[in-house]
C-alpha atoms as a PDB file:
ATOM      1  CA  UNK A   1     220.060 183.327   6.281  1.00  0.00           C
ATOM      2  CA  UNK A   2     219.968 181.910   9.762  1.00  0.00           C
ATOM      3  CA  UNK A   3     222.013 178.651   8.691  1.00  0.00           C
ATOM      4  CA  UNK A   4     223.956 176.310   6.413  1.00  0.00           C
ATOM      5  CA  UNK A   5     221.847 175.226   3.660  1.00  0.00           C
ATOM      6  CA  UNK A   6     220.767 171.637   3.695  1.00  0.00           C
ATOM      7  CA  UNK A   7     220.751 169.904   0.745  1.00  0.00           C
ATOM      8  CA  UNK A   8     219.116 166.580   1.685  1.00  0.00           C
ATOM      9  CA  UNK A   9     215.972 168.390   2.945  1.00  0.00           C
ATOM     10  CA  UNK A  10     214.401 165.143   2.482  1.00  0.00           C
ATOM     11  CA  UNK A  11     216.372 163.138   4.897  1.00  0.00           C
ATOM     12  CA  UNK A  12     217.147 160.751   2.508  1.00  0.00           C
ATOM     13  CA  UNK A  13     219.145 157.901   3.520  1.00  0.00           C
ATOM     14  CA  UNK A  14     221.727 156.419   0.819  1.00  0.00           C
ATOM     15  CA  UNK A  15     223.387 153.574   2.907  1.00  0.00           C
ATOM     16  CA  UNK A  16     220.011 151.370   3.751  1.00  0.00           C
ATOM     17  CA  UNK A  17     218.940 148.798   1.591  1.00  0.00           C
ATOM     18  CA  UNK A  18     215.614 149.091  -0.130  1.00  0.00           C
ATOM     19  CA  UNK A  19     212.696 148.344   1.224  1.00  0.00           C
ATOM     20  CA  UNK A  20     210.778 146.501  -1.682  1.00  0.00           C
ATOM     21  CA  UNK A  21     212.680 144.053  -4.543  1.00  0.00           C
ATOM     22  CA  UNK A  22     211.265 143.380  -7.794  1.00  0.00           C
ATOM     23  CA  UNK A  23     211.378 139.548  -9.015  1.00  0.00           C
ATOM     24  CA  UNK A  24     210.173 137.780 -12.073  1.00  0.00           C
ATOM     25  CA  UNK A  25     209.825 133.947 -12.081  1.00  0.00           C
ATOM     26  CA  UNK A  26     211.551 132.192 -15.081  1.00  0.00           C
ATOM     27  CA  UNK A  27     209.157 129.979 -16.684  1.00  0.00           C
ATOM     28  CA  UNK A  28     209.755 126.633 -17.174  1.00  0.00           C
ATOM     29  CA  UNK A  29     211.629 125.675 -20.488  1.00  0.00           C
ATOM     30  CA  UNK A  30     208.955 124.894 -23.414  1.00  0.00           C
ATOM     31  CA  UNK A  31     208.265 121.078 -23.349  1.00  0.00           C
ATOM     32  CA  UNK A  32     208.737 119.666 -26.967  1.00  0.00           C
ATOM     33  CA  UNK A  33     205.861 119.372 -29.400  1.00  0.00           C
ATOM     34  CA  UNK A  34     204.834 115.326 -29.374  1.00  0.00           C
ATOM     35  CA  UNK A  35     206.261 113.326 -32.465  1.00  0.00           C
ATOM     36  CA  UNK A  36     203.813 112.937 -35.201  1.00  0.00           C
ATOM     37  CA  UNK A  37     203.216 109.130 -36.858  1.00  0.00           C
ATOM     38  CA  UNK A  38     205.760 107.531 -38.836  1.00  0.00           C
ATOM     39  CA  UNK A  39     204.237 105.525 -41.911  1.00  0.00           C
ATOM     40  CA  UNK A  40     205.818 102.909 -43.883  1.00  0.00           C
ATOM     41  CA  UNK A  41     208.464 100.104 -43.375  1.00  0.00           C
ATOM     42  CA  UNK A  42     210.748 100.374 -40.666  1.00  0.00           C
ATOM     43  CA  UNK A  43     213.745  99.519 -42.876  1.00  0.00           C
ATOM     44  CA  UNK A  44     213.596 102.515 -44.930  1.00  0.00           C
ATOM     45  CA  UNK A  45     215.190 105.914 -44.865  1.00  0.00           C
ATOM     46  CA  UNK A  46     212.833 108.843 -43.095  1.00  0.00           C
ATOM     47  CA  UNK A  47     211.543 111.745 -45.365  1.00  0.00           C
ATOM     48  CA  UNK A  48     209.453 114.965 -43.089  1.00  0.00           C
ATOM     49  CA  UNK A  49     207.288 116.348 -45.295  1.00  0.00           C
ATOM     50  CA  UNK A  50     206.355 119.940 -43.525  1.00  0.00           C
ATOM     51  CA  UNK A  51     203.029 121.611 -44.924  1.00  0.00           C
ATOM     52  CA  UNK A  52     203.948 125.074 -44.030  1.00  0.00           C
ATOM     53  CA  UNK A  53     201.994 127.855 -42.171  1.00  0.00           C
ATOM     54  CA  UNK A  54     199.282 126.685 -40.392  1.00  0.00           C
ATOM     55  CA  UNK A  55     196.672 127.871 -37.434  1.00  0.00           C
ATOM     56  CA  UNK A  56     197.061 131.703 -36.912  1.00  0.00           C
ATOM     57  CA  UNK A  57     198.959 131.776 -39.770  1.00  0.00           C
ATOM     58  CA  UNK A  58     197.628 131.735 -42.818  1.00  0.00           C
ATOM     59  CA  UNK A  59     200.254 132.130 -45.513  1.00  0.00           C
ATOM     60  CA  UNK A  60     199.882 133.714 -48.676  1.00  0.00           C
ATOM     61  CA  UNK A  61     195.748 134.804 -49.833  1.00  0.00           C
ATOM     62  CA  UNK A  62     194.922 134.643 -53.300  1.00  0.00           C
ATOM     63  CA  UNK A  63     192.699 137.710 -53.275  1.00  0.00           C
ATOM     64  CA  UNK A  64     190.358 136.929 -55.428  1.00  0.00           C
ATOM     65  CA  UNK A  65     189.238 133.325 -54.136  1.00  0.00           C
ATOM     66  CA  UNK A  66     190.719 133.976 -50.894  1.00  0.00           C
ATOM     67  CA  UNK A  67     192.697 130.678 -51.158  1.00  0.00           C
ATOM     68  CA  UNK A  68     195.315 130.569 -48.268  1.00  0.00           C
ATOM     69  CA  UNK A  69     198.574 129.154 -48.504  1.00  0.00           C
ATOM     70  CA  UNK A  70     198.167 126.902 -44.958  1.00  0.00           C
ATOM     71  CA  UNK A  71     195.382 125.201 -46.680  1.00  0.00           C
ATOM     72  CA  UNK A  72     196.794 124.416 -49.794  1.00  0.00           C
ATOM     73  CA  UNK A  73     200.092 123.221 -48.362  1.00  0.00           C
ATOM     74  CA  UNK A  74     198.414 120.439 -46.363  1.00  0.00           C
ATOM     75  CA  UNK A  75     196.720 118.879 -48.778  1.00  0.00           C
ATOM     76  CA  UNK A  76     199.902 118.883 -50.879  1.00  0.00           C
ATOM     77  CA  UNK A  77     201.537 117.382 -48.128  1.00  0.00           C
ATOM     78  CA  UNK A  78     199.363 114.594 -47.524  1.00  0.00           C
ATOM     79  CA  UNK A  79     199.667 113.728 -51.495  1.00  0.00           C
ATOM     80  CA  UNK A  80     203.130 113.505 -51.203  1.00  0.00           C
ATOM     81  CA  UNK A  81     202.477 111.594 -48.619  1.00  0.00           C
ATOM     82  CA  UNK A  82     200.737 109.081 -50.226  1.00  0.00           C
ATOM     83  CA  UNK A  83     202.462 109.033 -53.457  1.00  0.00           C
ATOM     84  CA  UNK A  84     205.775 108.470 -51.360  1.00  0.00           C
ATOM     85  CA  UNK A  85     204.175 105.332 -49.447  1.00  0.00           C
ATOM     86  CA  UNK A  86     202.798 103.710 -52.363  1.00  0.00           C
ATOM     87  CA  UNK A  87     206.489 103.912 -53.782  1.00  0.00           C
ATOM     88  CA  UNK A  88     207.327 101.653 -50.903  1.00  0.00           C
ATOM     89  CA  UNK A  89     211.060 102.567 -50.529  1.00  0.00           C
ATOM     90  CA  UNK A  90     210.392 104.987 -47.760  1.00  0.00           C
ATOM     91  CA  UNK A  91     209.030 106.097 -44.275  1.00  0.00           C
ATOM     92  CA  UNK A  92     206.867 109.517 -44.133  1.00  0.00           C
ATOM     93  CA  UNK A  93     205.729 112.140 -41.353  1.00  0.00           C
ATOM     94  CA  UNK A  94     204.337 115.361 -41.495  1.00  0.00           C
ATOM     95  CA  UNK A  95     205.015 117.796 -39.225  1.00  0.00           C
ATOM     96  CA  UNK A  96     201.756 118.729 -38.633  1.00  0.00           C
ATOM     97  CA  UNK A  97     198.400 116.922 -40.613  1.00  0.00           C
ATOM     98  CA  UNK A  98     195.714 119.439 -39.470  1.00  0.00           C
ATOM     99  CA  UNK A  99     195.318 123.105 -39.159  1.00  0.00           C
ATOM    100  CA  UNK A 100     197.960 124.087 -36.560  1.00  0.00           C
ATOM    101  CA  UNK A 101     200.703 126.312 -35.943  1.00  0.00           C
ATOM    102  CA  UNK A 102     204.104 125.294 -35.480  1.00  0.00           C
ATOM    103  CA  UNK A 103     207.069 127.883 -35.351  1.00  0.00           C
ATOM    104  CA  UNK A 104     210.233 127.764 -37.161  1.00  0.00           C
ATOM    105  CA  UNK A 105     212.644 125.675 -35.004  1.00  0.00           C
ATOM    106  CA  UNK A 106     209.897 123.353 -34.453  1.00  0.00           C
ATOM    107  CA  UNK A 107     209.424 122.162 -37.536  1.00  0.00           C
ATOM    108  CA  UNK A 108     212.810 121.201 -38.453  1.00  0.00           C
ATOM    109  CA  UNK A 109     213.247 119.873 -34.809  1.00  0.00           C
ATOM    110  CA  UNK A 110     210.467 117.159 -35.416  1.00  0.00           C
ATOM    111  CA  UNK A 111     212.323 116.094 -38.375  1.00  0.00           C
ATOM    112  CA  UNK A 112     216.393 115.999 -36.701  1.00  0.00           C
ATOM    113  CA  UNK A 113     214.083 114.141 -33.595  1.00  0.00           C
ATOM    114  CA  UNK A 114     212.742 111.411 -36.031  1.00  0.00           C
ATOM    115  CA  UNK A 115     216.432 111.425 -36.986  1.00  0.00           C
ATOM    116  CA  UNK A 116     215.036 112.060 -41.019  1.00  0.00           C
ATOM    117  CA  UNK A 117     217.073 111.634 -43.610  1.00  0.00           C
ATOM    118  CA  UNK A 118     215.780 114.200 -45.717  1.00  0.00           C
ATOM    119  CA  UNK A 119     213.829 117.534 -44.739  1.00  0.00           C
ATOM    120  CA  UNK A 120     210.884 119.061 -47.372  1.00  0.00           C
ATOM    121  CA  UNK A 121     208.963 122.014 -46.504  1.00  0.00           C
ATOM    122  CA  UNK A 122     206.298 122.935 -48.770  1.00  0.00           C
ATOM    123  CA  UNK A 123     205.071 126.297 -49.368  1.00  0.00           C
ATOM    124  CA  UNK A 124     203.367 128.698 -52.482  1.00  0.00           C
ATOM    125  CA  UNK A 125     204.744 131.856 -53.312  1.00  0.00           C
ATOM    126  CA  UNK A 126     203.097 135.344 -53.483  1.00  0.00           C
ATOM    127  CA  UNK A 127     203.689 138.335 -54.891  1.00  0.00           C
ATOM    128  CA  UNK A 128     201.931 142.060 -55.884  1.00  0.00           C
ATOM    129  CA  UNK A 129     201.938 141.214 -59.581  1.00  0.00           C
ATOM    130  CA  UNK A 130     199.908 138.547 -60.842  1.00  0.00           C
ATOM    131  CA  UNK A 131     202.038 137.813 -63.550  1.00  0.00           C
ATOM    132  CA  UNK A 132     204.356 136.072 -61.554  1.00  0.00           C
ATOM    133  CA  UNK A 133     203.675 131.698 -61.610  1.00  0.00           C
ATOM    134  CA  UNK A 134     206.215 128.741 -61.395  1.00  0.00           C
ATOM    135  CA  UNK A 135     207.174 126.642 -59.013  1.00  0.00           C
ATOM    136  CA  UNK A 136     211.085 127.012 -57.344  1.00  0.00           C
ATOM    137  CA  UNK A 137     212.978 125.280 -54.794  1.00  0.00           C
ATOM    138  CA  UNK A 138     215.547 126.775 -52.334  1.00  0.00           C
ATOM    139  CA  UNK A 139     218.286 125.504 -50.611  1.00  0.00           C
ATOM    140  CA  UNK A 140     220.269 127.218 -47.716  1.00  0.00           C
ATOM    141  CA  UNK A 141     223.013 130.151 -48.236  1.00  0.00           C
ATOM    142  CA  UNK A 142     223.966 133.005 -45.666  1.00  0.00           C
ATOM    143  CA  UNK A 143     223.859 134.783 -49.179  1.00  0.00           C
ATOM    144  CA  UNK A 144     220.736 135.216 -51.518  1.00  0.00           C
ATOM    145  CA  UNK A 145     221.192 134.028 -54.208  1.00  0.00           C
ATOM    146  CA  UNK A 146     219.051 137.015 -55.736  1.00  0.00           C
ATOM    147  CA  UNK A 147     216.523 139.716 -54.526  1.00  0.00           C
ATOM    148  CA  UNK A 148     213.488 137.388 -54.780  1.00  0.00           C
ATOM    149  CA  UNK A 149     214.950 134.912 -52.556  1.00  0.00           C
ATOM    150  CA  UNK A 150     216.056 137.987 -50.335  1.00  0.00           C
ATOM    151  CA  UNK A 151     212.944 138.687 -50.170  1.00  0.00           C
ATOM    152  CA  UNK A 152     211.514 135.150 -49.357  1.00  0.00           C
ATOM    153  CA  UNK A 153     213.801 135.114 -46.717  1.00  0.00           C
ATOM    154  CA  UNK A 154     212.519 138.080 -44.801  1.00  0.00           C
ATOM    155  CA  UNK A 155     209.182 136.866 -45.119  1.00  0.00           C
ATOM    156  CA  UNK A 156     209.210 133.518 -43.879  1.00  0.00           C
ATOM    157  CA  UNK A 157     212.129 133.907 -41.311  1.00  0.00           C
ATOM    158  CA  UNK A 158     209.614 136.557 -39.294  1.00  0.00           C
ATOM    159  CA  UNK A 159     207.958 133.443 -37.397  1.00  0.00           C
ATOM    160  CA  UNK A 160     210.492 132.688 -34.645  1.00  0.00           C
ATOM    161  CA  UNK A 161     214.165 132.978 -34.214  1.00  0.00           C
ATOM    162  CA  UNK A 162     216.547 130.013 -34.526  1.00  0.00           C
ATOM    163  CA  UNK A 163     217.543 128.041 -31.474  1.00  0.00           C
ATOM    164  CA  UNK A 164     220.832 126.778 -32.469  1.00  0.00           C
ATOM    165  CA  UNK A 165     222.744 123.514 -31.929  1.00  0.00           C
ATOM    166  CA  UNK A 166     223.418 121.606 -29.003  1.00  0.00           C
ATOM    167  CA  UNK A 167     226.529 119.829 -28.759  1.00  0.00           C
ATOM    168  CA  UNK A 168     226.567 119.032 -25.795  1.00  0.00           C
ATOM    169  CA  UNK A 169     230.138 119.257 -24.109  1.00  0.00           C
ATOM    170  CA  UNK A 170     232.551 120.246 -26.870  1.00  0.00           C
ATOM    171  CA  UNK A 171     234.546 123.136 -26.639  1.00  0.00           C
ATOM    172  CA  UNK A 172     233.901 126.272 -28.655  1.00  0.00           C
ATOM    173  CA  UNK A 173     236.599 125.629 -31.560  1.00  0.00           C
ATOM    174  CA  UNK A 174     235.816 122.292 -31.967  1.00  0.00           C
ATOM    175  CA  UNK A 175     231.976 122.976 -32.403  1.00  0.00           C
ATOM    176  CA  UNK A 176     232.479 125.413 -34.872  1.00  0.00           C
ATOM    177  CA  UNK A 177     234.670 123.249 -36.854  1.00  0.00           C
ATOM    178  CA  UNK A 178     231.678 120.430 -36.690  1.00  0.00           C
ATOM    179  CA  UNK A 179     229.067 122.564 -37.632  1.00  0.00           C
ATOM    180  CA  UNK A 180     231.199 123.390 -40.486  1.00  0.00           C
ATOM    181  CA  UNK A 181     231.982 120.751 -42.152  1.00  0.00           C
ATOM    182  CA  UNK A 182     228.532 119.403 -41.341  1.00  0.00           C
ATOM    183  CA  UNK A 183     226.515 122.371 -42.436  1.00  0.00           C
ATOM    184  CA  UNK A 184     229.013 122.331 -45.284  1.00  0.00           C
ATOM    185  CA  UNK A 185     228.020 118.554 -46.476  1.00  0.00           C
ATOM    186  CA  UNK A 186     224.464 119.270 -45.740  1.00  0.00           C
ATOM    187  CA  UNK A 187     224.441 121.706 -48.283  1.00  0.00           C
ATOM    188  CA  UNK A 188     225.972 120.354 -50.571  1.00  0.00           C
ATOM    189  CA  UNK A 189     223.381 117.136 -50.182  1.00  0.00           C
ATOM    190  CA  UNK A 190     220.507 119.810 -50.113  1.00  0.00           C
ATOM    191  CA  UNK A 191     221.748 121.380 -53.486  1.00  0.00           C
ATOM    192  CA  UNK A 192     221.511 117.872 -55.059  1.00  0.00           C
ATOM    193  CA  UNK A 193     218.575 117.294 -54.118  1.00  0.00           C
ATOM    194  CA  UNK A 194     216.712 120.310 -55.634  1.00  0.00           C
ATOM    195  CA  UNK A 195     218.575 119.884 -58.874  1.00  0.00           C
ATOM    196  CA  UNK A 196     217.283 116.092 -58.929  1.00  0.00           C
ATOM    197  CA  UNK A 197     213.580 117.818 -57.971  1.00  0.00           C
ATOM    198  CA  UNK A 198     214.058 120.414 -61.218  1.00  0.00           C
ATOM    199  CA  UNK A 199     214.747 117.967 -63.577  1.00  0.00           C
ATOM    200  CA  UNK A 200     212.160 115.496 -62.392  1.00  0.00           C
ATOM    201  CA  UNK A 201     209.330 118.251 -61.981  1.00  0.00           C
ATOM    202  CA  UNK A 202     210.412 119.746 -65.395  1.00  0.00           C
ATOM    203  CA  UNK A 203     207.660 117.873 -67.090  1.00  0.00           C
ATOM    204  CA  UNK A 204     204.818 118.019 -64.709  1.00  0.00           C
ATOM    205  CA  UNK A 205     204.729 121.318 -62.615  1.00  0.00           C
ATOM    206  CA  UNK A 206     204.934 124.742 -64.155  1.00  0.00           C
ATOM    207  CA  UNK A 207     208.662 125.978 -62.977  1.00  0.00           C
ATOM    208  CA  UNK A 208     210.572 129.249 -62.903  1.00  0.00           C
ATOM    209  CA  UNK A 209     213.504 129.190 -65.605  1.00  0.00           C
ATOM    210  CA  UNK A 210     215.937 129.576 -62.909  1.00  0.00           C
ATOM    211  CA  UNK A 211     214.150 126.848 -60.117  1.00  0.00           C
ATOM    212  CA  UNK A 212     217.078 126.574 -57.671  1.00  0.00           C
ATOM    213  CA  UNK A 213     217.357 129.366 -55.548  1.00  0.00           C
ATOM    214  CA  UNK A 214     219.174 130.002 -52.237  1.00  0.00           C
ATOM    215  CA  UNK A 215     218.300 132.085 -49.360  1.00  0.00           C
ATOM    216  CA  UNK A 216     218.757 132.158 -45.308  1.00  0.00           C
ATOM    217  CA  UNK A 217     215.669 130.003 -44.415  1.00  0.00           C
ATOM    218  CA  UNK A 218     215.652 129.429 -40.693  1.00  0.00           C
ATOM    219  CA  UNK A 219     213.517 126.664 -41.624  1.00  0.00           C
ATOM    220  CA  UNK A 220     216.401 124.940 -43.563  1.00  0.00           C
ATOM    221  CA  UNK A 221     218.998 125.065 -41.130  1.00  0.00           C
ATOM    222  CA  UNK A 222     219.233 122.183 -39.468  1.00  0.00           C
ATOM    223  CA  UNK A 223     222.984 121.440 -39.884  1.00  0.00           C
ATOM    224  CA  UNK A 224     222.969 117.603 -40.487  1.00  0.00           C
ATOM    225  CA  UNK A 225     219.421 117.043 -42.620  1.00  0.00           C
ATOM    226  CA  UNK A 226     219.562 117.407 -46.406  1.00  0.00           C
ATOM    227  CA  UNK A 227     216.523 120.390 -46.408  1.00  0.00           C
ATOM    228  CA  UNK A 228     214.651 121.979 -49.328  1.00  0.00           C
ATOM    229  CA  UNK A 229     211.877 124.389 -49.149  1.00  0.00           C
ATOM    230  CA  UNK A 230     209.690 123.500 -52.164  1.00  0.00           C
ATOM    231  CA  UNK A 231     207.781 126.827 -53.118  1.00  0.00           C
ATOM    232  CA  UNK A 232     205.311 125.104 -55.212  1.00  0.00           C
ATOM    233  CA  UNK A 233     203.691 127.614 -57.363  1.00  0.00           C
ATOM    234  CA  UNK A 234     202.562 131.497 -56.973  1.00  0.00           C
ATOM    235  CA  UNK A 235     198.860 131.393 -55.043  1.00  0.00           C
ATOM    236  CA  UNK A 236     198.595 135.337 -55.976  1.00  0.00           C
ATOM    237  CA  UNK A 237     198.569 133.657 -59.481  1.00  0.00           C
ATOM    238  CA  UNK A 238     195.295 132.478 -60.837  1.00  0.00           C
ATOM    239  CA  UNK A 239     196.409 129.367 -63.579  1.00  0.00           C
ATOM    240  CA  UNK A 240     199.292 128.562 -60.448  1.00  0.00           C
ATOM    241  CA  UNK A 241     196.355 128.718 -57.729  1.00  0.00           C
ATOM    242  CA  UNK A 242     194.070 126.373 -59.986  1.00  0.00           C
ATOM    243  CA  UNK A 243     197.190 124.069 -60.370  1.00  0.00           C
ATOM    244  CA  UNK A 244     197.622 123.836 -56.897  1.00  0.00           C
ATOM    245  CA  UNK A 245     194.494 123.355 -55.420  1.00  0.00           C
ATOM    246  CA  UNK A 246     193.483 120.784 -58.129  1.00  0.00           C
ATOM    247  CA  UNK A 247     193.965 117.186 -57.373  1.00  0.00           C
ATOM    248  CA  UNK A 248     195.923 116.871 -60.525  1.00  0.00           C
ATOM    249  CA  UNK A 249     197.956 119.358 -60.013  1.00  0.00           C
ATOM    250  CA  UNK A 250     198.944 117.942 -56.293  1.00  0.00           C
ATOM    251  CA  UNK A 251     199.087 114.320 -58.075  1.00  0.00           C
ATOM    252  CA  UNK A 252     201.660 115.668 -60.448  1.00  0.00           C
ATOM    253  CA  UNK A 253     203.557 117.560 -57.810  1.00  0.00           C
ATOM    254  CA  UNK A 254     203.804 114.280 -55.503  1.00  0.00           C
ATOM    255  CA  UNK A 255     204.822 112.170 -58.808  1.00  0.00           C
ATOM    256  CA  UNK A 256     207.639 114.804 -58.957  1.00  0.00           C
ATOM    257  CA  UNK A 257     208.642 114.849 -54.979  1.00  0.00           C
ATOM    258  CA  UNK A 258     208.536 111.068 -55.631  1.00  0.00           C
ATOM    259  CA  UNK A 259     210.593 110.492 -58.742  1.00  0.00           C
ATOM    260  CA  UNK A 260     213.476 112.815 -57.112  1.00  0.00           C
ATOM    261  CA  UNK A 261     213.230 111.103 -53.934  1.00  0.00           C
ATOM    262  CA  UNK A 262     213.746 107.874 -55.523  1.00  0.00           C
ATOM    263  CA  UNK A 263     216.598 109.102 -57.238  1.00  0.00           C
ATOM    264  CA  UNK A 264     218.249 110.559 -54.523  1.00  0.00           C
ATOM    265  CA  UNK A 265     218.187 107.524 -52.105  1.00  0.00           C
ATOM    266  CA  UNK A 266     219.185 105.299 -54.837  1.00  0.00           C
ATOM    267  CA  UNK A 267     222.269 106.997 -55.150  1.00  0.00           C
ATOM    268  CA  UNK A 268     223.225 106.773 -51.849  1.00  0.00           C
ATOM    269  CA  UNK A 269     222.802 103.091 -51.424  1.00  0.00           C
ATOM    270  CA  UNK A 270     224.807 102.797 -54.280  1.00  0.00           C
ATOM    271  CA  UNK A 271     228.221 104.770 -52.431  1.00  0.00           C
ATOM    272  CA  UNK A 272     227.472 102.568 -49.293  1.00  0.00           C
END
């Protein structure tokens, strides 16, 4: 060997700066979906109606008929609609009131931007068996309340992620404090609610024997909205499926949305 060995044959230099940089532009933050109509008398409390699924995604399939569970939950939605505006004693929106998508914080962010005063998303259930039918409603909890509403959870939280809250310039201990005791009123508020719905659906809408339920639904969390999602039936059912897509069956639905509605707002002008 003639020399020392060199082991940077390449001449590689360690000290200069590279030549070439890798940059990705940050898009511009989402702009917010536009506000949908408001119907009814300016006077009167705010109820969001949300039809759920919608565009790309169809929901549940019967799959026999092929029924999907965007299409169904529209038109239920729009009879609620109605039914609640003929009652005169409130405003209505729908999220959306044709076949389009809308993810998960959106939804519920329509409703806290119309500053609503109360939050119902309406969806049909599905499962393998086709023994399962009834209607059920579900209210937020971090905890299931059993393995079917585990279940729902996974299902419908898969369509976006939850944004959070903005609170603008409060420090971190006193946000968490407001969020409780918000979230924590909320609930309770929400709870009511969907007992009112059982006992006013009881007699016109095929229901589970236990019909209040509780699951994470990102679609429910809004911290400062009483929220329900209103799982109106099983569409992988075939007597729940006919019930649903009949116009009697969304007439008695909307009578039920309606009576509980009533109830619920009446009570709370009478605490005021």
């Amino acid at each position: 060997m003639s020399g020392p060995l060199d082991f940077f044959p390449f001449n590689l230099s360690f000290g200069r700066r590279p030549r070439y940089r890798v940059s990705v532009p940050v898009p511009p933050p989402a702009k917010a979906p536009p506000l949908p109509r408001v119907r009814g008398d300016d006077a009167r409390p705010l109820v969001v109606i949300d039809a759920g699924h919608g565009g790309v995604d169809p929901g549940a399939i019967n799959p026999a008929t092929r029924l999907r569970e965007k299409d169904v939950t529209l038109r239920i939605a729009r009879a609620i609609r109605q039914e609640l505006l003929a009652s005169g004693r409130v405003r209505v929106a729908l999220t959306r009131d044709s076949d389009k998508y809308l993810v998960l914080r959106e939804r519920y962010g329509i409703a806290r931007r119309l500053k609503a005063d109360l939050f119902i998303s309406i969806h049909c259930d599905s499962v393998g068996s086709p023994d399962a039918r009834g209607a059920s409603v579900y209210t937020l909890s971090e905890v299931a309340s059993d393995k079917e509403a585990a279940r729902l959870a996974a299902r419908e939280n898969k369509a976006d992620v939850i944004a959070g809250v903005n609170l603008g310039e409060a420090g971190e201990d006193v946000s968490s404090i407001l969020i409780d005791l918000t979230r924590r009123e909320t609930m309770n508020n929400s709870a009511t609610f969907a007992r009112l719905l059982g006992r006013e659906a009881r007699t016109l809408v095929p229901m589970k024997a236990n019909f209040h339920r509780m699951a994470s639904l990102m679609v429910l969390k809004a911290p400062d909205m009483p929220s329900i999602l209103f799982e109106t039936g099983y569409i992988s059912n075939p007597q729940d499926a006919d019930f649903l897509d009949s116009t009697e069956g969304r007439e008695r639905i909307a009578e039920s949305v309606r009576r509980a509605v009533e109830v619920h707002f009446a009570k709370r002008m009478a605490v005021r």
